[in-house]
N, C-alpha and C. Protein backbone atom coordinates (compact mmCIF):
# COMPACT_ATOMS: atom_id res chain seq x y z
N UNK A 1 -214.27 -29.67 77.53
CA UNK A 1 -212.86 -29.57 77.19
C UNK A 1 -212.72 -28.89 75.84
N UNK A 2 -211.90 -27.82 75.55
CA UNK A 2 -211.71 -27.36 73.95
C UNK A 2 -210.34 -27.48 73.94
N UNK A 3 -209.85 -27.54 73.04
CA UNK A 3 -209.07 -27.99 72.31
C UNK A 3 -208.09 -26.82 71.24
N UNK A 4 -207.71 -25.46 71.70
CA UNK A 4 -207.55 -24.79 70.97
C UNK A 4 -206.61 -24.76 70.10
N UNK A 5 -206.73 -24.49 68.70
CA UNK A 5 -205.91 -24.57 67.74
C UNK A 5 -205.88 -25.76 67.57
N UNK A 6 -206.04 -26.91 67.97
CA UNK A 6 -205.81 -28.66 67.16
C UNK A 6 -207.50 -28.64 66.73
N UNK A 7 -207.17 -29.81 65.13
CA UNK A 7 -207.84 -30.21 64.31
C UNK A 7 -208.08 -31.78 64.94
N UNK A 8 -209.49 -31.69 65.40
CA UNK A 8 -209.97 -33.32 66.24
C UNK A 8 -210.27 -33.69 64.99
N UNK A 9 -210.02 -35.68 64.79
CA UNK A 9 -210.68 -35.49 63.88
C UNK A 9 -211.23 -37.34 64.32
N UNK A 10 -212.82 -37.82 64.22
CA UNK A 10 -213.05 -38.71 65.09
C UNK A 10 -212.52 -39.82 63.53
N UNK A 11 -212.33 -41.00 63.55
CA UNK A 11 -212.26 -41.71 62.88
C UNK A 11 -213.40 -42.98 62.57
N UNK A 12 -214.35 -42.58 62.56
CA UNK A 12 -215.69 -43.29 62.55
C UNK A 12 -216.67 -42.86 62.48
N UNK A 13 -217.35 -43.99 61.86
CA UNK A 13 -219.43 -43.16 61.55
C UNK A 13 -220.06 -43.98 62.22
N UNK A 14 -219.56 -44.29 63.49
CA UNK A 14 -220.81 -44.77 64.13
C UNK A 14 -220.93 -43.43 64.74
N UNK A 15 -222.67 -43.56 64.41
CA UNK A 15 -223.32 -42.15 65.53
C UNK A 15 -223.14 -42.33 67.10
N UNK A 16 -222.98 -44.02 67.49
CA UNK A 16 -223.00 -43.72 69.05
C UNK A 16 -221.72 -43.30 69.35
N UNK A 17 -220.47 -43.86 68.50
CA UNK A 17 -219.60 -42.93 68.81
C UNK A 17 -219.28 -41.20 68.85
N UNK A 18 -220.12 -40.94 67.95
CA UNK A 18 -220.31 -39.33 67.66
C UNK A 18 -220.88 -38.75 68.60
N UNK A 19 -221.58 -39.28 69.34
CA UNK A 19 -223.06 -38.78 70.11
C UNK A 19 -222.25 -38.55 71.70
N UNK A 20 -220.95 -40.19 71.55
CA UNK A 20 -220.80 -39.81 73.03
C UNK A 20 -218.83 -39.26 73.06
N UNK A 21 -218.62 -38.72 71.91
CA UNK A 21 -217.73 -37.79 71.91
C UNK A 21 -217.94 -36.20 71.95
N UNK A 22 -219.25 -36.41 71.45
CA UNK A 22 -219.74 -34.82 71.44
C UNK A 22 -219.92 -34.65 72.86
N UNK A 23 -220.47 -35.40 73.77
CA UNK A 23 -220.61 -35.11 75.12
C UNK A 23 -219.18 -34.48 75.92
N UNK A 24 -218.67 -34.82 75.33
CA UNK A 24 -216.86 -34.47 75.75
C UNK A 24 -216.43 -32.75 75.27
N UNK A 25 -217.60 -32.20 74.80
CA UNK A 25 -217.42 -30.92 74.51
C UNK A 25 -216.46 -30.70 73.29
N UNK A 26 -216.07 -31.31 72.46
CA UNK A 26 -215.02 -31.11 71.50
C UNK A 26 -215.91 -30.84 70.60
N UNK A 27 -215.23 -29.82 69.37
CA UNK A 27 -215.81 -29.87 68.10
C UNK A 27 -214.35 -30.89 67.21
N UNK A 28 -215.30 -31.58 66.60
CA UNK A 28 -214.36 -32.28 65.80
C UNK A 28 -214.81 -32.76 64.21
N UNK A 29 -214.09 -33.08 63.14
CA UNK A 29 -214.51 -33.50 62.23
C UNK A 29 -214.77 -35.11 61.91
N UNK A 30 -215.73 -35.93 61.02
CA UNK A 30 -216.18 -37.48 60.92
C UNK A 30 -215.15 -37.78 59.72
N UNK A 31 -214.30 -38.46 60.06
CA UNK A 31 -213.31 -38.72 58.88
C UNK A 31 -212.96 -40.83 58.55
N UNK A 32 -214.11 -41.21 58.50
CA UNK A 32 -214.11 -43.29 58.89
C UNK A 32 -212.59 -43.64 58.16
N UNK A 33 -212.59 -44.64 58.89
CA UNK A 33 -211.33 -45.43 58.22
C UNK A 33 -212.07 -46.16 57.48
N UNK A 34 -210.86 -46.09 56.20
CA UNK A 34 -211.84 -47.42 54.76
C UNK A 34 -210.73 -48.74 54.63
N UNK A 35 -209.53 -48.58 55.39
CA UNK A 35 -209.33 -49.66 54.89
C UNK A 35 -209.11 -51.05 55.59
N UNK A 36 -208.79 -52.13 54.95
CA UNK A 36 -209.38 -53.02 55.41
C UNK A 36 -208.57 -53.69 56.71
N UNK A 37 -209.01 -53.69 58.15
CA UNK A 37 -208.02 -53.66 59.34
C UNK A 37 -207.80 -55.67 59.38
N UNK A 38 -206.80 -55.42 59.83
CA UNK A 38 -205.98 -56.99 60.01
C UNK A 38 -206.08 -57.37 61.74
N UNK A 39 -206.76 -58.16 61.83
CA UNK A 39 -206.69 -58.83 63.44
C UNK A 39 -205.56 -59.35 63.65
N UNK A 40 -204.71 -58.35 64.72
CA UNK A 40 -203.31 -58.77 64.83
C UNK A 40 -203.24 -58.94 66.86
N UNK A 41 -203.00 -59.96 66.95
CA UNK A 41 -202.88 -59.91 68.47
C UNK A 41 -203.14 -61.29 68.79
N UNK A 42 -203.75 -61.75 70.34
CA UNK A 42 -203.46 -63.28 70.63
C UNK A 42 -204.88 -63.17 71.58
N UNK A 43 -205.16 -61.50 72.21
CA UNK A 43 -206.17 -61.96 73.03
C UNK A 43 -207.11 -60.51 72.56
N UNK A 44 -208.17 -60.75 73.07
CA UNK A 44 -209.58 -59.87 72.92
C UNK A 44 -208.74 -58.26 72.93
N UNK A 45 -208.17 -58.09 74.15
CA UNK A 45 -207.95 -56.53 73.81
C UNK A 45 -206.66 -55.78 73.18
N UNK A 46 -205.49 -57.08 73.19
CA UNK A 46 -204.66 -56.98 72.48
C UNK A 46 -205.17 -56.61 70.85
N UNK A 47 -205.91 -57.06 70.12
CA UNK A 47 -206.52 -56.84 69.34
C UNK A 47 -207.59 -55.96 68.75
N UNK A 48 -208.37 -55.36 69.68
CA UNK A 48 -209.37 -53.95 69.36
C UNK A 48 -207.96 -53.21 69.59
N UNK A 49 -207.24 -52.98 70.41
CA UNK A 49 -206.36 -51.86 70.81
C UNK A 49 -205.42 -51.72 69.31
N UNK A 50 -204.59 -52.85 68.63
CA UNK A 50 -204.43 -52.87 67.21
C UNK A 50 -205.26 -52.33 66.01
N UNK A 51 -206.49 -52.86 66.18
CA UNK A 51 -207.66 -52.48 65.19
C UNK A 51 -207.53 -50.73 65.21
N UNK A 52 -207.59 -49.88 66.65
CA UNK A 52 -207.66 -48.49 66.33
C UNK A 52 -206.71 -47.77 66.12
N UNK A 53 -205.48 -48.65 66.69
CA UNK A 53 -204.52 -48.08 66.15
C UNK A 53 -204.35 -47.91 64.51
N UNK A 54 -204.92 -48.82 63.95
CA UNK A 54 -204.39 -49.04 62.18
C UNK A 54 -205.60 -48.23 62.30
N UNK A 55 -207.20 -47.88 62.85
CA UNK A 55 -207.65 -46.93 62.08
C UNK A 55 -207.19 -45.70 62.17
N UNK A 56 -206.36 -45.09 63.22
CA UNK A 56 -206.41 -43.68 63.44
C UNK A 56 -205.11 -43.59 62.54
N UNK A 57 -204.11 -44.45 62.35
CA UNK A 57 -203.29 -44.49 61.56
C UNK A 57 -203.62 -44.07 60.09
N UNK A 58 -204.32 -45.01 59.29
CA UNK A 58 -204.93 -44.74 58.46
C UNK A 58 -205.75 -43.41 57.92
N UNK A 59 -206.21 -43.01 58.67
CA UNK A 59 -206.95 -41.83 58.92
C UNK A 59 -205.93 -40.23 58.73
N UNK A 60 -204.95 -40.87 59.58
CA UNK A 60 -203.76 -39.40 59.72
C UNK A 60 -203.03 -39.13 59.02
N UNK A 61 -203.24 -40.34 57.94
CA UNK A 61 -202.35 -40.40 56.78
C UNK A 61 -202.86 -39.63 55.50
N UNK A 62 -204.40 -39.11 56.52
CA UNK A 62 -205.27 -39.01 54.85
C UNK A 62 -206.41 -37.38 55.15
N UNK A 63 -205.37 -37.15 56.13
CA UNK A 63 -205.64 -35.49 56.78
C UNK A 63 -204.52 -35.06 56.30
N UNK A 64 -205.22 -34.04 55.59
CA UNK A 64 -204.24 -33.36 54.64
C UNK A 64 -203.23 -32.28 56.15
N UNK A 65 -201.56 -32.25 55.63
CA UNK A 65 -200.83 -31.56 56.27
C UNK A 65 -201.18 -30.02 56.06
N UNK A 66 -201.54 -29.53 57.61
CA UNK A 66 -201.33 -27.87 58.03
C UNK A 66 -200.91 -27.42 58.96
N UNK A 67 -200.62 -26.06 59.17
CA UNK A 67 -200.18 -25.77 59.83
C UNK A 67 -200.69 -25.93 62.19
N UNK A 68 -202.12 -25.99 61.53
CA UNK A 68 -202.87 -26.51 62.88
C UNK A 68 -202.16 -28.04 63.50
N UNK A 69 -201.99 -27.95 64.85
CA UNK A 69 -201.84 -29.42 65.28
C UNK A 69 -203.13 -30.35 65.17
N UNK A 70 -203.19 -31.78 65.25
CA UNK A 70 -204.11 -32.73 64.71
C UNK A 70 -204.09 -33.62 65.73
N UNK A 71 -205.17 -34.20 66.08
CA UNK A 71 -205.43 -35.21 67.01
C UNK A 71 -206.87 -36.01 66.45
N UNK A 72 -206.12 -37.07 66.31
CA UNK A 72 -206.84 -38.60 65.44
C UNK A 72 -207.34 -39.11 66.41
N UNK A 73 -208.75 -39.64 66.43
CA UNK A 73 -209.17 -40.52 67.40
C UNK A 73 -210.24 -42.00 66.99
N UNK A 74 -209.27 -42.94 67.03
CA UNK A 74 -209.68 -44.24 66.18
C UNK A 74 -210.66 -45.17 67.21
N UNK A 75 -210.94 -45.81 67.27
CA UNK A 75 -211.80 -46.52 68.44
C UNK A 75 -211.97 -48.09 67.51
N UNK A 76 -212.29 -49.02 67.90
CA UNK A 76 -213.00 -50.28 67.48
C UNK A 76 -213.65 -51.09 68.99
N UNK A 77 -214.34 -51.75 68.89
CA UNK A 77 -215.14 -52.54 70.13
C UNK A 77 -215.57 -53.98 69.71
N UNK A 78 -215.23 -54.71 70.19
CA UNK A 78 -215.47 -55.97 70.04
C UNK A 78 -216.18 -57.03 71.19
N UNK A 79 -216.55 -57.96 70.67
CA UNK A 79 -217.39 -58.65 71.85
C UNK A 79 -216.56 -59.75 71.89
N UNK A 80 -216.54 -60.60 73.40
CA UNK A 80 -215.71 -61.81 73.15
C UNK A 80 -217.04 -62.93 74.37
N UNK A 81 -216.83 -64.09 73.96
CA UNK A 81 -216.96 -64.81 74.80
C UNK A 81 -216.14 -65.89 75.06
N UNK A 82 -215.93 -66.03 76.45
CA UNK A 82 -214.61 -67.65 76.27
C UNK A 82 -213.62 -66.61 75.62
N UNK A 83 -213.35 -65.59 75.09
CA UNK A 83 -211.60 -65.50 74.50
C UNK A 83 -212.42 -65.37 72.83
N UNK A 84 -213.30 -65.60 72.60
CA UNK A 84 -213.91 -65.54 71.26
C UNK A 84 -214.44 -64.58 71.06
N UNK A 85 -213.98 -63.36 69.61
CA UNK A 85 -214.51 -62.71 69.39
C UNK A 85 -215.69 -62.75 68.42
N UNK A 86 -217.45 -61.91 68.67
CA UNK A 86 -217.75 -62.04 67.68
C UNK A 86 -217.96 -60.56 66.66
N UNK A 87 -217.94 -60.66 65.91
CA UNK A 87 -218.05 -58.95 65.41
C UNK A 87 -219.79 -59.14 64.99
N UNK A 88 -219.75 -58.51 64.21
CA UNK A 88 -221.21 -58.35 62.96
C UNK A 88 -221.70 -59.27 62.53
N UNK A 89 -223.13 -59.34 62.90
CA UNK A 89 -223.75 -60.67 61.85
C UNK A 89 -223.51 -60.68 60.70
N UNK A 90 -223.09 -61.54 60.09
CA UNK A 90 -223.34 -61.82 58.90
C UNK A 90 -224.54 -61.47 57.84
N UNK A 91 -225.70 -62.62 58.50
CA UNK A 91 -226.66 -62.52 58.37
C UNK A 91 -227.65 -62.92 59.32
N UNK A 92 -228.82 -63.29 59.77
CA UNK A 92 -229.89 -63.45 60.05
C UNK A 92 -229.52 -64.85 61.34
N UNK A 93 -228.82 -66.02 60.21
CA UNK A 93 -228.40 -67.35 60.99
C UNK A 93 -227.25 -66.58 62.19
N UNK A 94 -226.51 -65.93 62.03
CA UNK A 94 -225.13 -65.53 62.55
C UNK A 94 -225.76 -64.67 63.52
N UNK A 95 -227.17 -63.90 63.23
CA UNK A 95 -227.16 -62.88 64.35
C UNK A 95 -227.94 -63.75 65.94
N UNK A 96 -228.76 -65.07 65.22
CA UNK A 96 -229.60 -65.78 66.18
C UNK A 96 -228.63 -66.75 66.63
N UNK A 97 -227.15 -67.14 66.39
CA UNK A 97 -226.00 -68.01 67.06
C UNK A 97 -225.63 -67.39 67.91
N UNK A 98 -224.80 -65.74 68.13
CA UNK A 98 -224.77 -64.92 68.53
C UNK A 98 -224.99 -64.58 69.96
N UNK A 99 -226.67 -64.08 69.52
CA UNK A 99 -227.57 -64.08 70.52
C UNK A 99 -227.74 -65.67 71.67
N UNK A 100 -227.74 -66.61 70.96
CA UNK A 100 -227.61 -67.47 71.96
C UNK A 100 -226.90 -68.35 72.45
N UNK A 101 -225.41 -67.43 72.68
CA UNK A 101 -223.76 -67.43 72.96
C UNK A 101 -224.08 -66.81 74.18
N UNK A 102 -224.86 -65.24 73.78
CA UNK A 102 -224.78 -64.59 74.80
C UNK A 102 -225.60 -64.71 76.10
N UNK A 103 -226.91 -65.08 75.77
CA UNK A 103 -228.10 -65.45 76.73
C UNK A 103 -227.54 -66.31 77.81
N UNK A 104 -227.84 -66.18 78.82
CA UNK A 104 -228.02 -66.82 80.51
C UNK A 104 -226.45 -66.98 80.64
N UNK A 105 -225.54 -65.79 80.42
CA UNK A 105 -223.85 -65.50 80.99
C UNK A 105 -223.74 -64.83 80.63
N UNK A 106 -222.40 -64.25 81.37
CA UNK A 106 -221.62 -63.09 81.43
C UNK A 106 -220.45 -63.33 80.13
N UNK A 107 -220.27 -62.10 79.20
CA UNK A 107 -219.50 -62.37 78.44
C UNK A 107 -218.88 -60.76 78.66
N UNK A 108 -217.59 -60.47 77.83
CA UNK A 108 -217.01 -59.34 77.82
C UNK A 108 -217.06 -58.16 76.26
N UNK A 109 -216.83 -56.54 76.53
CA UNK A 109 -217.50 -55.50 75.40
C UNK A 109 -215.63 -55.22 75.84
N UNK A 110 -214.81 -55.02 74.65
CA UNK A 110 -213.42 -54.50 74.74
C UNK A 110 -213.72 -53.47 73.61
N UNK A 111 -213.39 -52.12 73.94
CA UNK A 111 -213.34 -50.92 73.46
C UNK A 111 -211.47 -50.39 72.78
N UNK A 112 -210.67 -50.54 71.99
CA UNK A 112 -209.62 -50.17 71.90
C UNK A 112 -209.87 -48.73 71.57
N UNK A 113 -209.17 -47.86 71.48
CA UNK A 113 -208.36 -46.71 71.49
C UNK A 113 -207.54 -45.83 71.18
N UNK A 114 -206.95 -45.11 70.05
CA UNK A 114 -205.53 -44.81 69.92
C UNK A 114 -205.74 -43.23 69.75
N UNK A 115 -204.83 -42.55 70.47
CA UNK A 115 -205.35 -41.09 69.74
C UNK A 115 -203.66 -40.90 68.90
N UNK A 116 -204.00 -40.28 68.46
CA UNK A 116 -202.77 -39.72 67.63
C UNK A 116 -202.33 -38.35 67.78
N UNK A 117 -201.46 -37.63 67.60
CA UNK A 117 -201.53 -36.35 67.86
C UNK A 117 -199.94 -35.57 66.91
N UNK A 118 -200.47 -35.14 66.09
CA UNK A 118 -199.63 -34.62 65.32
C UNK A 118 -199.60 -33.12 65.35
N UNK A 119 -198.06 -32.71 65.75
CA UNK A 119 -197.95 -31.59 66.03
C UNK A 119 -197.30 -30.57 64.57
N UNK A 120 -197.67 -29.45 64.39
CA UNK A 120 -197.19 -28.27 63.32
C UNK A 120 -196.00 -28.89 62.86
N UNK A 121 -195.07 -29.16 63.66
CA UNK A 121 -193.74 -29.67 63.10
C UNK A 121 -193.52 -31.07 62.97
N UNK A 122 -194.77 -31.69 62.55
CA UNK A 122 -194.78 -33.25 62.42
C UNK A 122 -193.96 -34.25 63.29
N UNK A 123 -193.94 -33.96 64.13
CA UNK A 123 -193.84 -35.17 65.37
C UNK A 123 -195.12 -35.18 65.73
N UNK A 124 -195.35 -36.84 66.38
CA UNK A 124 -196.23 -37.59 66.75
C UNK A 124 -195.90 -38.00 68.06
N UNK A 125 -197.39 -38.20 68.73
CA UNK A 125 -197.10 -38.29 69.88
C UNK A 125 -198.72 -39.61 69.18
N UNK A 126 -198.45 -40.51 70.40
CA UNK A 126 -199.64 -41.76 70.26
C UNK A 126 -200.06 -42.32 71.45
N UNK A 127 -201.03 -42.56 72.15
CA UNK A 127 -202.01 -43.05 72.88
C UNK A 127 -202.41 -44.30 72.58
N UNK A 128 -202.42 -45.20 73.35
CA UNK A 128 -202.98 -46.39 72.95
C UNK A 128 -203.71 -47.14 74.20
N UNK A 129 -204.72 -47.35 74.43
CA UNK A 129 -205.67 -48.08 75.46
C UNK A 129 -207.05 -49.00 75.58
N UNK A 130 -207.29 -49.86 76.10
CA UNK A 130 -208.50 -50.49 76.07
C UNK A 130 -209.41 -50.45 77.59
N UNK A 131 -210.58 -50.46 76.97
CA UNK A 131 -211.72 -51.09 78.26
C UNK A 131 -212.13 -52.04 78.18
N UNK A 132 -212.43 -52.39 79.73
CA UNK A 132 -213.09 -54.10 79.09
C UNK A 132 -214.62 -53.56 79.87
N UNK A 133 -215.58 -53.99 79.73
CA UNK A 133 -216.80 -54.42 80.55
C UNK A 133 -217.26 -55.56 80.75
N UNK A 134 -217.47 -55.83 81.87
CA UNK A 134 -218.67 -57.42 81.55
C UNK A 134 -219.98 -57.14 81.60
N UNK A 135 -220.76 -58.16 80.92
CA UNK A 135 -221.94 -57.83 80.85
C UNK A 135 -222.72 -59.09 80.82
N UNK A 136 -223.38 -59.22 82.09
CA UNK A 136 -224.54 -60.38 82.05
C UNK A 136 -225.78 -60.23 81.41
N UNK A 137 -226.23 -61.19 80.97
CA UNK A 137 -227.55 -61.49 80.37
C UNK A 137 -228.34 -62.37 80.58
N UNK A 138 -229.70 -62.18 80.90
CA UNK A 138 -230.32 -62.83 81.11
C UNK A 138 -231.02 -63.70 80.24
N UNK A 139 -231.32 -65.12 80.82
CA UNK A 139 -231.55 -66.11 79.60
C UNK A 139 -232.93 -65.84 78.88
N UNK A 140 -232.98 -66.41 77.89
CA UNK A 140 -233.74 -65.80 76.71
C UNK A 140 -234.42 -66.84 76.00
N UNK A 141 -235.93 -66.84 75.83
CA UNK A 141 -236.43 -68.00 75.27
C UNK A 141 -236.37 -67.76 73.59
N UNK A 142 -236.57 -68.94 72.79
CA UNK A 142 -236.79 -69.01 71.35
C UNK A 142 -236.98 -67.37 70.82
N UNK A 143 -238.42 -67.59 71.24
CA UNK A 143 -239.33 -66.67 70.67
C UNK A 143 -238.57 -65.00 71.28
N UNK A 144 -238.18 -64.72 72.83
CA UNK A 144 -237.60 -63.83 72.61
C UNK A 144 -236.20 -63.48 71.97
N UNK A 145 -235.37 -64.18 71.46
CA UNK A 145 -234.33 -64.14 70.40
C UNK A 145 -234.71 -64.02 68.98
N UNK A 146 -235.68 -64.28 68.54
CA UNK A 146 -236.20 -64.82 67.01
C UNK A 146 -237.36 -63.00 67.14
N UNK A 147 -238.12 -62.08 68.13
CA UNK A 147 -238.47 -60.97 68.40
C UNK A 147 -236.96 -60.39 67.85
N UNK A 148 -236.29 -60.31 68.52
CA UNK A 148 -235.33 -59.21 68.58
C UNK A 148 -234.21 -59.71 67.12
N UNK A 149 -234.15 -60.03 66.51
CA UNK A 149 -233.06 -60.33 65.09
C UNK A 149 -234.00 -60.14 64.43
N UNK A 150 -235.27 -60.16 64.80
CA UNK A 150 -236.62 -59.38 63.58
C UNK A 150 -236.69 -57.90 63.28
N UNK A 151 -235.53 -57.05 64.63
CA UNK A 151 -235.59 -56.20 63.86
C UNK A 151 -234.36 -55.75 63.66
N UNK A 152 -234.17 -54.32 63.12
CA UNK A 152 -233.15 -54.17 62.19
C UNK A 152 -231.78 -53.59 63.29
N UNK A 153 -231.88 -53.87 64.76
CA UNK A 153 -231.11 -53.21 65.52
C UNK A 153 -229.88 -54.59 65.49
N UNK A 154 -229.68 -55.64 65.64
CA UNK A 154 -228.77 -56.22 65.66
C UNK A 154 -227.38 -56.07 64.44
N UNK A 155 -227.93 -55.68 63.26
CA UNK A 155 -227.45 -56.09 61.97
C UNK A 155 -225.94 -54.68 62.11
N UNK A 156 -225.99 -54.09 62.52
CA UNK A 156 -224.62 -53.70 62.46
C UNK A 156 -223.89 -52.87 63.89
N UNK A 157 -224.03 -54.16 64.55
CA UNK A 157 -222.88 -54.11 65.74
C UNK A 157 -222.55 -55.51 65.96
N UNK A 158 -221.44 -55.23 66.83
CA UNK A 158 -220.37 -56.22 67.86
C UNK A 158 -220.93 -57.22 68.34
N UNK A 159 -221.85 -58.32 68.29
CA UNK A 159 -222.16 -59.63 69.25
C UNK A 159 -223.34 -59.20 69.12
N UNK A 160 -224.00 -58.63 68.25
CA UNK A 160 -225.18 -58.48 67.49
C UNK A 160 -226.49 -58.06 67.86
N UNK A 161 -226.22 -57.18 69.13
CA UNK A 161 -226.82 -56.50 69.83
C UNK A 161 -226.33 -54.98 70.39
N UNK A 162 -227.41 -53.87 70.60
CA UNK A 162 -226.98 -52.82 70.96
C UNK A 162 -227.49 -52.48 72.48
N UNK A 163 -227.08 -52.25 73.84
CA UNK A 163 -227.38 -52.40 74.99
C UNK A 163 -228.55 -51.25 75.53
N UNK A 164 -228.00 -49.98 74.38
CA UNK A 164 -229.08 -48.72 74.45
C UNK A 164 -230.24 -49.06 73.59
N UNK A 165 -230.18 -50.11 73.32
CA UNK A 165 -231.76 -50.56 72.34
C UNK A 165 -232.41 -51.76 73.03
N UNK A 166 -233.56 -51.81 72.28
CA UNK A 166 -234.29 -53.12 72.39
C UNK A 166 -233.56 -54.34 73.50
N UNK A 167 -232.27 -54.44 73.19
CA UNK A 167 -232.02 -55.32 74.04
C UNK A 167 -231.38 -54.83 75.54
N UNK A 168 -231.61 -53.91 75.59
CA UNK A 168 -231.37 -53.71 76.91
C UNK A 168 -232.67 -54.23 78.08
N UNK A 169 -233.71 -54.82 77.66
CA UNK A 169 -234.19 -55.60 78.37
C UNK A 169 -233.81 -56.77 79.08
N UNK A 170 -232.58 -57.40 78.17
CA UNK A 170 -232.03 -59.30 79.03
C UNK A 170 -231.03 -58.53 79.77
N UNK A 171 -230.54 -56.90 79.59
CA UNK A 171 -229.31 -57.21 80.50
C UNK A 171 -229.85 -57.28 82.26
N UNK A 172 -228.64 -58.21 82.77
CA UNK A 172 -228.97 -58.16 83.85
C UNK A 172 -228.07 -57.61 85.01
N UNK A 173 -226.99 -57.06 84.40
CA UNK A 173 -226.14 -56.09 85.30
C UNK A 173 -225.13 -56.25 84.45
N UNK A 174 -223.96 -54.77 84.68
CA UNK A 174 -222.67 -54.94 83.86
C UNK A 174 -221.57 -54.23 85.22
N UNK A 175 -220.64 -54.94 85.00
CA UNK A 175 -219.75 -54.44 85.53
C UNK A 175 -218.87 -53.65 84.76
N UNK A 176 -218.61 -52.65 84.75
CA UNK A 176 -217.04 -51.52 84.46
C UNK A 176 -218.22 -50.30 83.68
N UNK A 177 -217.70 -49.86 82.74
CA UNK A 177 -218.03 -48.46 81.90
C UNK A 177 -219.54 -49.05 80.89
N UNK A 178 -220.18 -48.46 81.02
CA UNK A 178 -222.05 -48.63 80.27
C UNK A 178 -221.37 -47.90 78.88
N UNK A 179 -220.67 -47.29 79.16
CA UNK A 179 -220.46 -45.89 77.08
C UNK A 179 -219.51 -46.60 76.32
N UNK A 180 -218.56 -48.23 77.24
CA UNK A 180 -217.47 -48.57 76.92
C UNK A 180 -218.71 -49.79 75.75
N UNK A 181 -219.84 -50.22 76.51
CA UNK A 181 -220.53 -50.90 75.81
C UNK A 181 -221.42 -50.68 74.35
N UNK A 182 -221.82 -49.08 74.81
CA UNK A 182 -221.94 -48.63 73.92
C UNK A 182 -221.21 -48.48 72.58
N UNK A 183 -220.22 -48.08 72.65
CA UNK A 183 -219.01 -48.24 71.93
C UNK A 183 -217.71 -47.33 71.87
N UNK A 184 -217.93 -46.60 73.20
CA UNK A 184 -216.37 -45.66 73.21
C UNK A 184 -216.66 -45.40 75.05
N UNK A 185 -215.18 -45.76 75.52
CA UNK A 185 -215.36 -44.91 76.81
C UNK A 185 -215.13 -43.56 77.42
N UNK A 186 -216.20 -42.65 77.21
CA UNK A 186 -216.21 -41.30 76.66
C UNK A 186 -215.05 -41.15 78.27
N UNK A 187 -215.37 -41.38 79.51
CA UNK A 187 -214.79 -40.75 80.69
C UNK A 187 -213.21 -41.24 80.47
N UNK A 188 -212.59 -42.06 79.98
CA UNK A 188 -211.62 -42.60 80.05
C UNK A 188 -210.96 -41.72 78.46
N UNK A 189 -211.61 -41.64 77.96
CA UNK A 189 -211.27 -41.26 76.95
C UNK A 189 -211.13 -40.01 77.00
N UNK A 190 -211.68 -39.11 77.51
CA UNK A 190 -211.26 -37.91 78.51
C UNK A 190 -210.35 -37.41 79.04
N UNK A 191 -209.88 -38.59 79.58
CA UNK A 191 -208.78 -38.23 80.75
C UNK A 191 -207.62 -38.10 79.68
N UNK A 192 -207.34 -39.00 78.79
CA UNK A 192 -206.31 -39.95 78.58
C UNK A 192 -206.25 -38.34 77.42
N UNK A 193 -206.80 -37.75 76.28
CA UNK A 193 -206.93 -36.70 76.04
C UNK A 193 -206.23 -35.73 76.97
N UNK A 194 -206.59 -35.67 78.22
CA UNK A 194 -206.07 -34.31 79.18
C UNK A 194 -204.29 -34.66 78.80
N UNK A 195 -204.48 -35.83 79.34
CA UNK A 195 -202.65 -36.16 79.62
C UNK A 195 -201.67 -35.98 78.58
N UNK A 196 -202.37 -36.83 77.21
CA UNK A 196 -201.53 -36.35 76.12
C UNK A 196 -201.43 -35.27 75.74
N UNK A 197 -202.52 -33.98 76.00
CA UNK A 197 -202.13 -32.72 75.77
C UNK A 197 -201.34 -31.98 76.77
N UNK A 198 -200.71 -32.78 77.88
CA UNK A 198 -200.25 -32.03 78.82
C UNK A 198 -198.79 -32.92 78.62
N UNK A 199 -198.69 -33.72 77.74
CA UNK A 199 -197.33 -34.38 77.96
C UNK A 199 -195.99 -33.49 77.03
């Protein structure tokens, strides 16, 4: 997909997000949101879907005005179990609680969404959407939980594991989008792109 004449601009440094927006054929620029997002909502995706909205918000506020049209693309992903979200370990104790929340059940990966799209003559047009996935896991002894928080792959993601790493050994099947787990749903995120440029 190209994008002619609009300024993409992704709103995040995660590389897996980079890695699986680039697959989407866009050239775009890495512009993170810094400030500090407010959990506003009542349930799991009511809430990532808020989170990207305030990042791409944030973000569009801080792309300097030109004459090119602009399209912001914010993302956040969260893990829930039971309705409980967990984000980022803390530390070490937080990443081995975590982990054995998740072991021997199915819990849910919610991906929010927002694109933004600011046109030459400053109207806005906004996108807003979530994915959910489920994702089972298989149960997990001591020693393989206390292996895997030994190394350095848990310490900065969502429910303290990454599904394209190391731990993609306990999974034991997922239902909905695998890239939504990763951390963006590149195909959905695709589409939803086509439409707002066609609206």
């Amino acid at each position: 997909m190209e994008l002619r004449n609009t300024h993409v601009v992704l709103a995040s440094q995660s590389p897996r997000r980079r890695e699986l927006l680039g697959r989407l054929g866009l050239t775009f620029d890495i512009l993170p949101a810094q400030g500090e997002e407010q959990m506003i909502g009542e349930t799991p995706d009511e809430i990532v879907e808020e989170l990207s909205r305030q990042k791409a918000e944030e973000v569009l506020g801080r792309v300097e005005a030109a004459a090119e049209e602009i399209l912001v693309i914010g993302a956040d992903t969260v893990v829930a179990v039971d309705g409980e979200i967990l984000g980022k370990p803390h530390d070490r104790e937080d990443a081995r609680r975590m982990i054995r929340e998740l072991q021997d059940r199915v819990h849910q990966v919610y991906t929010g969404v927002t694109l933004l799209r600011r046109h030459p003559d400053g109207t806005l047009q906004r996108r807003t959407f979530h994915e959910e996935t489920h994702v089972d896991v298989y149960a997990m002894s001591d020693e393989e939980i206390e292996a895997y928080i030994d190394t350095p792959e848990p310490y900065d993601k969502a429910g303290a594991y990454g599904i394209q790493g190391g731990f993609g050994l306990y999974i034991r099947r997922i239902d909905g989008d695998y890239n939504n787990v990763v951390g963006l749903p590149a195909a959905r995120v695709y589409h939803e792109i086509r439409k707002l440029m066609t609206d």
